[in-house]
N, C-alpha and C. Protein backbone atom coordinates (compact mmCIF):
# COMPACT_ATOMS: atom_id res chain seq x y z
N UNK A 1 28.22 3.94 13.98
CA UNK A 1 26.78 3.87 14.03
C UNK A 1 26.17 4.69 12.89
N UNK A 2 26.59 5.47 12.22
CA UNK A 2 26.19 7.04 11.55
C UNK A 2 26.52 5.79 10.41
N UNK A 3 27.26 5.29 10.00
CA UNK A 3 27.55 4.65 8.57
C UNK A 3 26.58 3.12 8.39
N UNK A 4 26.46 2.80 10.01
CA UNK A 4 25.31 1.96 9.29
C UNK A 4 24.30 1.99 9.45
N UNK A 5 23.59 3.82 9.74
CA UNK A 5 22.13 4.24 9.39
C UNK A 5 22.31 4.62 8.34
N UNK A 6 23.54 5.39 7.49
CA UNK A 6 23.70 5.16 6.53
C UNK A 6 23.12 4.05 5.23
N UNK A 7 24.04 3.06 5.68
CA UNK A 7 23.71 2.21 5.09
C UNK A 7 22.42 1.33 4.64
N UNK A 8 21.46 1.38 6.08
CA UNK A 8 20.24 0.93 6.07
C UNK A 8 19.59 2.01 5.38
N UNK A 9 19.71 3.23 4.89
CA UNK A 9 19.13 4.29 5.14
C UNK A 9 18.73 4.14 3.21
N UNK A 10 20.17 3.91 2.82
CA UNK A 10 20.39 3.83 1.47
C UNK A 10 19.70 2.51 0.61
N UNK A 11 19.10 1.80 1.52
CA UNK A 11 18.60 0.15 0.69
C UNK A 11 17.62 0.53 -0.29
N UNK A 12 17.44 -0.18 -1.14
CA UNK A 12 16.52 0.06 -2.04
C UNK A 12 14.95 -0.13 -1.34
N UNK A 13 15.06 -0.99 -0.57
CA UNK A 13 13.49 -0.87 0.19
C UNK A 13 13.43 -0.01 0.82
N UNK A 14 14.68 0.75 1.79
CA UNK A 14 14.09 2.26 2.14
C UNK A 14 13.41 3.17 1.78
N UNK A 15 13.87 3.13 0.48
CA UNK A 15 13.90 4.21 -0.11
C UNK A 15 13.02 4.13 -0.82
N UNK A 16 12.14 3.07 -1.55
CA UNK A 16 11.21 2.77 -1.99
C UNK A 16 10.05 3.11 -1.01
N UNK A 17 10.31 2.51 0.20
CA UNK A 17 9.18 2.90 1.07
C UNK A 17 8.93 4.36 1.60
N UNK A 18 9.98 5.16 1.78
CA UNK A 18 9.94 6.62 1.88
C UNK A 18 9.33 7.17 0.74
N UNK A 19 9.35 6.82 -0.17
CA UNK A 19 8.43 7.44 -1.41
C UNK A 19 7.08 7.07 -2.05
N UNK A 20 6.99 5.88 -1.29
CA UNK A 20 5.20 5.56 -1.00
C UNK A 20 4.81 6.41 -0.20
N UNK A 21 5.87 6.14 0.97
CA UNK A 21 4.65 7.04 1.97
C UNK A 21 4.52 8.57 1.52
N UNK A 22 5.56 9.23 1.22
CA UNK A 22 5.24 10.77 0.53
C UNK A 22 3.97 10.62 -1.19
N UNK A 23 4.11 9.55 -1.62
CA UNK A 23 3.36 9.66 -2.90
C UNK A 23 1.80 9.41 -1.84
N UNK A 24 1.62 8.50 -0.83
CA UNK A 24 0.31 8.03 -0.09
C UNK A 24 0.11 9.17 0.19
N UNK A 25 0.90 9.72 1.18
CA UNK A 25 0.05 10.98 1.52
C UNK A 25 -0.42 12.37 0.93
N UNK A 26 0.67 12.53 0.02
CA UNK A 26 0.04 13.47 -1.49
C UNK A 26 -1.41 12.99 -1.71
N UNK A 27 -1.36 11.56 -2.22
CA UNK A 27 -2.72 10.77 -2.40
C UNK A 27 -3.56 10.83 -1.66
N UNK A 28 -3.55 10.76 -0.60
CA UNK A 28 -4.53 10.77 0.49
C UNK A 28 -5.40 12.46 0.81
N UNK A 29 -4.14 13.54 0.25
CA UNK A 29 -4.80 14.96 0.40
C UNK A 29 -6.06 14.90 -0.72
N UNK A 30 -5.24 14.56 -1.98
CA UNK A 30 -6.08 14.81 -3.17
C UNK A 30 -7.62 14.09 -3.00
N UNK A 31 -7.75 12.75 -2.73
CA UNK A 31 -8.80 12.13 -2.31
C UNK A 31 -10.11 12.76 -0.99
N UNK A 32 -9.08 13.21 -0.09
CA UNK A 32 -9.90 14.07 1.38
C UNK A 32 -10.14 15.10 0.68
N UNK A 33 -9.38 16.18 -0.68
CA UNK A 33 -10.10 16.77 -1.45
C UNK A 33 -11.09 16.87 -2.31
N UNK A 34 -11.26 15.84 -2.67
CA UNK A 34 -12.59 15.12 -3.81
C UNK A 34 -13.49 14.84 -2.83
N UNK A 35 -13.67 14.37 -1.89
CA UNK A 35 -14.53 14.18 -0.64
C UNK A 35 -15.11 15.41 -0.48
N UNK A 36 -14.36 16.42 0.41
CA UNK A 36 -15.14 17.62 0.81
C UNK A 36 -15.41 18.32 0.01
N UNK A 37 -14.64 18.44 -1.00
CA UNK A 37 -15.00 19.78 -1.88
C UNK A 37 -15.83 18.83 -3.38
N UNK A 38 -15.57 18.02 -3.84
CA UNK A 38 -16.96 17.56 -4.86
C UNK A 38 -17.77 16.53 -4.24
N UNK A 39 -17.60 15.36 -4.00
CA UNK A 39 -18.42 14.48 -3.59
C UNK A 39 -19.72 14.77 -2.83
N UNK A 40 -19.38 15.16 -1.04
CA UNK A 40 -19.99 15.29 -0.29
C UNK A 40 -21.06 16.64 -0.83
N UNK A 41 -20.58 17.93 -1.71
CA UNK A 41 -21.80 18.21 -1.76
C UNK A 41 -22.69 18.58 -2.92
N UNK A 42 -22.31 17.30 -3.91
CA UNK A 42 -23.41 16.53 -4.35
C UNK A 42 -24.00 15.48 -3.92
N UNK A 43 -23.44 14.99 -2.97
CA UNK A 43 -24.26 13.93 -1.94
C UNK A 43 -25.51 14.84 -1.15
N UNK A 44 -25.09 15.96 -0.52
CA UNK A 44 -25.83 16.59 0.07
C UNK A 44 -27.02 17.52 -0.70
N UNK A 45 -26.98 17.99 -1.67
CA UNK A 45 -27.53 18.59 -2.68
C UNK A 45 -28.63 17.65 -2.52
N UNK A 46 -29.07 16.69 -3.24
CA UNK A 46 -30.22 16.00 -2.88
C UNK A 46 -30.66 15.68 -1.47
N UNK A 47 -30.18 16.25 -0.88
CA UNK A 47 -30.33 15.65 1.05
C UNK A 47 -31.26 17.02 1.48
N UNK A 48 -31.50 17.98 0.60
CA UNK A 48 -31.51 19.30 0.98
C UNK A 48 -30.37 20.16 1.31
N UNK A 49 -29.53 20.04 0.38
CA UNK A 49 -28.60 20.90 0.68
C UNK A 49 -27.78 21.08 1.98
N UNK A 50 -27.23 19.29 2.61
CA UNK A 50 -27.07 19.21 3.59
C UNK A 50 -25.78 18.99 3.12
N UNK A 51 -24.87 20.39 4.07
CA UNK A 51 -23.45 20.17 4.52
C UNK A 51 -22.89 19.20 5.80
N UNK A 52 -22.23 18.01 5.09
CA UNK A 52 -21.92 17.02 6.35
C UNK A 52 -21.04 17.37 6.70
N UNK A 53 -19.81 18.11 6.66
CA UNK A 53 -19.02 18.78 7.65
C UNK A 53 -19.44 19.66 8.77
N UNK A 54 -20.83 20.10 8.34
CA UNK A 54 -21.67 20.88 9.77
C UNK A 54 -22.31 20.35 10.71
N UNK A 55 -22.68 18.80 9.97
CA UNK A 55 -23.43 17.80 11.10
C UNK A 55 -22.62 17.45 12.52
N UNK A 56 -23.71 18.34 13.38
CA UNK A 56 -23.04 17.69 14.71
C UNK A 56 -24.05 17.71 15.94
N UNK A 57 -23.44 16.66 16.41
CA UNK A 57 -24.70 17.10 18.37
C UNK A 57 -24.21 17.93 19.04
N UNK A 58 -25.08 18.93 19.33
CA UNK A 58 -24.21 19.74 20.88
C UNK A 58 -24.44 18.60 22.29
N UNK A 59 -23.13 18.49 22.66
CA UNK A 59 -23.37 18.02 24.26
C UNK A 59 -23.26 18.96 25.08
N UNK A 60 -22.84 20.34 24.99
CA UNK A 60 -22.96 21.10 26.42
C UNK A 60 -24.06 21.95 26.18
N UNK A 61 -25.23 21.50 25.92
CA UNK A 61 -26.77 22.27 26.59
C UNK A 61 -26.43 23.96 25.53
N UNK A 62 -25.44 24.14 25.15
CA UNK A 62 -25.67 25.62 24.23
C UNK A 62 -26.20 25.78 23.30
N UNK A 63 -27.01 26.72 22.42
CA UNK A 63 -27.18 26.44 21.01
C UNK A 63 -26.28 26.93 20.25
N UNK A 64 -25.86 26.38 19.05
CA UNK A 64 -24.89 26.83 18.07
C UNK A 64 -25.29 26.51 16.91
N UNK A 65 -25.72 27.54 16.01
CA UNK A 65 -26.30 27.01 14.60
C UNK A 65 -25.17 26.31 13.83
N UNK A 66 -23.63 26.44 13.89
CA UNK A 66 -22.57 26.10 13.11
C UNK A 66 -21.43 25.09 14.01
N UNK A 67 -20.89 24.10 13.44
CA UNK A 67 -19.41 23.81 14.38
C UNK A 67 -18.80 24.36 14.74
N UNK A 68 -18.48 25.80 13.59
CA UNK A 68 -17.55 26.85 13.38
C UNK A 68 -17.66 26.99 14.63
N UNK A 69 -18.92 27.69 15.13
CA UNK A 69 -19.30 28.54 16.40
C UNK A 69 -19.36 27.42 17.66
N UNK A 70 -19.68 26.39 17.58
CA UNK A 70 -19.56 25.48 18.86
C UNK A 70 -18.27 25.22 19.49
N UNK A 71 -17.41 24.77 18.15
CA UNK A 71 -16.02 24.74 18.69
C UNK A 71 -15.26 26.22 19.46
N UNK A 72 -15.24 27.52 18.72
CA UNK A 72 -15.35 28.96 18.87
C UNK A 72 -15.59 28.90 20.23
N UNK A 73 -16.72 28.52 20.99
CA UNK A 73 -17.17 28.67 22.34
C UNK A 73 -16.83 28.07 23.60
N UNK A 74 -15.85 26.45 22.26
CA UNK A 74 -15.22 25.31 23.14
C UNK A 74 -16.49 24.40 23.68
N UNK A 75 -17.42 24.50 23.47
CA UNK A 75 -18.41 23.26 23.51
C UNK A 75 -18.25 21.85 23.13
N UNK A 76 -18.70 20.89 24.07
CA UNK A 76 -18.42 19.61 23.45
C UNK A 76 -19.48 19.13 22.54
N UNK A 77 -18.92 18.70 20.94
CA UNK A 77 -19.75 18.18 20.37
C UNK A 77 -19.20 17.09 19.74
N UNK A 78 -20.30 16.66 19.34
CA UNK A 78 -20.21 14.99 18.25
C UNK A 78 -20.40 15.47 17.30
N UNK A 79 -19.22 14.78 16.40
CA UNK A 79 -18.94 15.73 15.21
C UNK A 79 -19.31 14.45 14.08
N UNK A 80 -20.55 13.92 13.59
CA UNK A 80 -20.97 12.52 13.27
C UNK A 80 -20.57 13.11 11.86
N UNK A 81 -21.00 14.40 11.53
CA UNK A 81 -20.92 14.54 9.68
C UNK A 81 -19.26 14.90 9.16
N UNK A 82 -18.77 14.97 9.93
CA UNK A 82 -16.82 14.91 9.98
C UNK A 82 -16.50 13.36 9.67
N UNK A 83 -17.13 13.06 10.62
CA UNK A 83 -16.99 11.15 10.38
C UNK A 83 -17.75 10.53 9.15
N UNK A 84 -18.70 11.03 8.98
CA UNK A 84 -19.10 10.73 7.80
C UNK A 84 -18.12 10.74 6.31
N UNK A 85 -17.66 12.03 6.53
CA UNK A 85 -16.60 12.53 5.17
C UNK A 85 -15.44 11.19 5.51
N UNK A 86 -14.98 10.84 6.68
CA UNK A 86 -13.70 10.66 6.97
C UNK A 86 -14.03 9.20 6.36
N UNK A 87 -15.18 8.55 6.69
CA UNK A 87 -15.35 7.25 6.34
C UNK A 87 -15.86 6.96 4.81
N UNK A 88 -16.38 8.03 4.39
CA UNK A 88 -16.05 8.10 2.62
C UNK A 88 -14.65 7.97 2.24
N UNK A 89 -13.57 9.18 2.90
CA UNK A 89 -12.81 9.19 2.12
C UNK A 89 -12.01 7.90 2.04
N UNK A 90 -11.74 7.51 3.71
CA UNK A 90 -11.19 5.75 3.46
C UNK A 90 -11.75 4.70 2.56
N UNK A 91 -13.07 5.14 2.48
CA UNK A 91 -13.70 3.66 1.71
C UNK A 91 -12.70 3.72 0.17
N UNK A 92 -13.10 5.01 -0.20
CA UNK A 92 -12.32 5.44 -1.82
C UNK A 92 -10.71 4.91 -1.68
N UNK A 93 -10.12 5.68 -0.59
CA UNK A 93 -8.65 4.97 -0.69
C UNK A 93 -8.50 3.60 -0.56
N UNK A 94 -9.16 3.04 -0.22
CA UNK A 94 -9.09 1.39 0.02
C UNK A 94 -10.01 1.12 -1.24
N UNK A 95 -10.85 1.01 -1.72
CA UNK A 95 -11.08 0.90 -3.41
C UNK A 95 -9.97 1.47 -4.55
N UNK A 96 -9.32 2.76 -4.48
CA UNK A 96 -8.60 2.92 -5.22
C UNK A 96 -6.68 1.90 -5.10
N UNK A 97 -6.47 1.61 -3.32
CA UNK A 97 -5.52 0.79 -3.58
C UNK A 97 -5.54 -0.31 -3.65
N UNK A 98 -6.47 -1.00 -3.51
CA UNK A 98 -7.00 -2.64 -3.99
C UNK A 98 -6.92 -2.52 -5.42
N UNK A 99 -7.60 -1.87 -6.04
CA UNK A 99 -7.74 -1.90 -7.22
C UNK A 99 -6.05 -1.39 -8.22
N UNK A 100 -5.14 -0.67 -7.63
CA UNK A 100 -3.88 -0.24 -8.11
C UNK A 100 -3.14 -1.95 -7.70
N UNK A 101 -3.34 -2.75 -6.23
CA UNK A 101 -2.87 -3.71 -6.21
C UNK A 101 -2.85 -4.57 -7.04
N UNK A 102 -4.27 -4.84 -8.03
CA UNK A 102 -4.84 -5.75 -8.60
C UNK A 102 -4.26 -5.73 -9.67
N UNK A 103 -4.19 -4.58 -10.45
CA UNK A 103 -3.90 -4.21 -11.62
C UNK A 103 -1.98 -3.99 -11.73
N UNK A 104 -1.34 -4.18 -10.48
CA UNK A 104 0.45 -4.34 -10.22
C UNK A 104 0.24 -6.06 -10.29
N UNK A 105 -0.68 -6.58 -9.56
CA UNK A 105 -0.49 -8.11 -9.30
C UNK A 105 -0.59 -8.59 -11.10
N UNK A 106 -1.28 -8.05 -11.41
CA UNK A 106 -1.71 -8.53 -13.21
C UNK A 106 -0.42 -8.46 -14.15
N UNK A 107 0.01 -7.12 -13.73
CA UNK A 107 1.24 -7.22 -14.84
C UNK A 107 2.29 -7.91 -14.65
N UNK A 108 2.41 -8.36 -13.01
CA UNK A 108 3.61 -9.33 -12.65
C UNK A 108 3.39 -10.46 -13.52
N UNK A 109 4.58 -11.36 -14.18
CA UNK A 109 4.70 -12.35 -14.45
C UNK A 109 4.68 -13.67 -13.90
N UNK A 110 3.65 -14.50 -14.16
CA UNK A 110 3.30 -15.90 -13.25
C UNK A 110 4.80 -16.42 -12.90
N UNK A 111 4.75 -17.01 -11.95
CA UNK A 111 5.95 -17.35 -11.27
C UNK A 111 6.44 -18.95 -11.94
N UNK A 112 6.98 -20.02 -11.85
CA UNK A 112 7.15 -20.34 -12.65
C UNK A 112 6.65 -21.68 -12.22
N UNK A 113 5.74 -22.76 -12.40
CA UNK A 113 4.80 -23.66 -12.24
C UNK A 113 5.88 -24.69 -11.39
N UNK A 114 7.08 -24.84 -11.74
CA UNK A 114 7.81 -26.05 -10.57
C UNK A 114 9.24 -25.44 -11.18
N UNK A 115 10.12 -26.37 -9.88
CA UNK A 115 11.28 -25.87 -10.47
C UNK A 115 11.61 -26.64 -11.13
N UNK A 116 12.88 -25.91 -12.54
CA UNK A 116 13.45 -26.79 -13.55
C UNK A 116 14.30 -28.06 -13.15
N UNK A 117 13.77 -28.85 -13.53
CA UNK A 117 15.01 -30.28 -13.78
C UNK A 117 16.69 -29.40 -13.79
N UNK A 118 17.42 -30.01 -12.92
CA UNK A 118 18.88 -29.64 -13.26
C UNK A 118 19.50 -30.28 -14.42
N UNK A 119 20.42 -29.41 -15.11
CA UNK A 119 20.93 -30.01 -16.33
C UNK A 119 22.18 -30.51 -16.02
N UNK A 120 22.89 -30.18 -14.75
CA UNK A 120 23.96 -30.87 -14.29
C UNK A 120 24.42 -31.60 -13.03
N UNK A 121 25.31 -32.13 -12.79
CA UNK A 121 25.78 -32.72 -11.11
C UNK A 121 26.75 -32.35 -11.26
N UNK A 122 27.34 -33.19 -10.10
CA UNK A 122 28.85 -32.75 -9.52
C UNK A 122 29.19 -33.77 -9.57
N UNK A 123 30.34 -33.71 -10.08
CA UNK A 123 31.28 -35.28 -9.95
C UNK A 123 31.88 -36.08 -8.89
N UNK A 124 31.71 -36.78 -8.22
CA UNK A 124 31.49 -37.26 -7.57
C UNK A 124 33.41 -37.33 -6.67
N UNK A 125 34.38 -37.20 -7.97
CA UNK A 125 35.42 -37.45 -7.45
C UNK A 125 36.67 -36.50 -7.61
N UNK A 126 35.84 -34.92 -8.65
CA UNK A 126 36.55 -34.08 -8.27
C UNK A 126 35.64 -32.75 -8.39
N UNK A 127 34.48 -33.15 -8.11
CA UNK A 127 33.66 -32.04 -7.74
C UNK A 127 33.79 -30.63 -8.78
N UNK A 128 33.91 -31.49 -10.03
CA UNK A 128 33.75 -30.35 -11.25
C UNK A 128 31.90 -30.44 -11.87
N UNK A 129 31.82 -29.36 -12.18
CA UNK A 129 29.95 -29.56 -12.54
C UNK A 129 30.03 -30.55 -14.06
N UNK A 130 29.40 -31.11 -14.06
CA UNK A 130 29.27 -31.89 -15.42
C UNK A 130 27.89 -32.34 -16.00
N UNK A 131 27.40 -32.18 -17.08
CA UNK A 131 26.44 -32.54 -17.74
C UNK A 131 25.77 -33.79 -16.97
N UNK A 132 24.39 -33.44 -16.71
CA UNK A 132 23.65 -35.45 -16.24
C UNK A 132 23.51 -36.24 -16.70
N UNK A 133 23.88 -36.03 -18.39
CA UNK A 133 24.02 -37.40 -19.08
C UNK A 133 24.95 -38.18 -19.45
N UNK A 134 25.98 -37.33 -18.57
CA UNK A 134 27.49 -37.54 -18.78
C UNK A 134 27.95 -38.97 -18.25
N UNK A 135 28.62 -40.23 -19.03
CA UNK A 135 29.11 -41.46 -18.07
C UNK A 135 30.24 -40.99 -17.51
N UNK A 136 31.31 -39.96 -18.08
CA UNK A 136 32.28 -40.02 -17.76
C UNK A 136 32.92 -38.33 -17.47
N UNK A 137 33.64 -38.03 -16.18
CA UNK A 137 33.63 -36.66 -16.38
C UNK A 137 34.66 -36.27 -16.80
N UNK A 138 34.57 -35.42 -17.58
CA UNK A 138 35.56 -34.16 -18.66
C UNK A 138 37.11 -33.81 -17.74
N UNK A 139 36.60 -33.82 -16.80
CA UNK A 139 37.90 -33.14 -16.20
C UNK A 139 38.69 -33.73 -15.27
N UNK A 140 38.39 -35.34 -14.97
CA UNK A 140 39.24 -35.94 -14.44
C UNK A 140 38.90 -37.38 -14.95
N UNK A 141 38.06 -37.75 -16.24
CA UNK A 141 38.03 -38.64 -16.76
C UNK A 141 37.69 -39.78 -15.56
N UNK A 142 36.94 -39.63 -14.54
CA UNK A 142 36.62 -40.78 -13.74
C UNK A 142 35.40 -41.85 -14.60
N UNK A 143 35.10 -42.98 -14.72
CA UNK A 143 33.62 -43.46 -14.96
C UNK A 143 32.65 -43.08 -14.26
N UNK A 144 31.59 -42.50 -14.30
CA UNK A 144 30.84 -42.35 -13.29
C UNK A 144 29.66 -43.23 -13.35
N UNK A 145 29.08 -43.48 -12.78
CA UNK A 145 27.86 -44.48 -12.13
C UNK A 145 26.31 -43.70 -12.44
N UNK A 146 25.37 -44.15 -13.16
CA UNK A 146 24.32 -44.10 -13.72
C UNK A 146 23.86 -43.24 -12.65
């Protein structure tokens, strides 16, 4: 059993795919980084200097000027400006891998419009490959039939 997780373990699509997902999620930090730390607050800067990681509802009746402090107290809140960031940062990753798709699909080479005409058959009476324009085959000299 150990040799053929091995084996599956070793395929080239494994292993290809184990290193998307470590390169995705590298990717995915750097991006949730451009989100919170540049994007969102120059988004907010014109909003009045609104931090959307602080946007939230209190549901348990306390006041809390910060999340910091709501969560701190264990209060339930709706955390809408968390979701806000979270649904930026997906939009960007799904623009940035559409667009990496687009630009892999481009450099692939068109596939090939039909398949080629065969340049040979099989002989009919000793099953050697032979040219299709051949009357007669090479290797057992039969006539062959148009």
């Amino acid at each position: 059993m150990f040799k053929e997780f091995k084996e599956f373990a070793m395929k080239g699509n494994v292993m290809d795919l184990a290193v998307g997902v470590i390169i995705g999620a590298a990717f995915g930090k750097i991006v949730t980084s451009l989100i919170n730390d540049v994007i969102m607050p120059l988004v907010g800067l014109p909003l009045g200097k609104v931090d959307f990681s602080n946007l939230f509802l209190n549901l348990s009746g306390g006041a809390y000027p910060t999340l910091a402090e709501a969560r701190k107290a264990g209060a339930a809140t709706l955390n809408y400006g968390l979701f806000i960031n979270t649904l930026i940062d997906f939009l960007i990753i799904a623009l940035v891998i559409f667009l990496m798709v687009k630009w892999v699909n481009k450099l692939r080479k068109p596939a090939p419009a039909g398949s080629a005409a065969p340049t040979t058959k099989e002989c009919p009476y000793c099953f050697t490959m032979i040219p299709i324009k051949a009357v007669r085959c090479p290797a057992c000299t039969s006539q062959l039939n148009s």
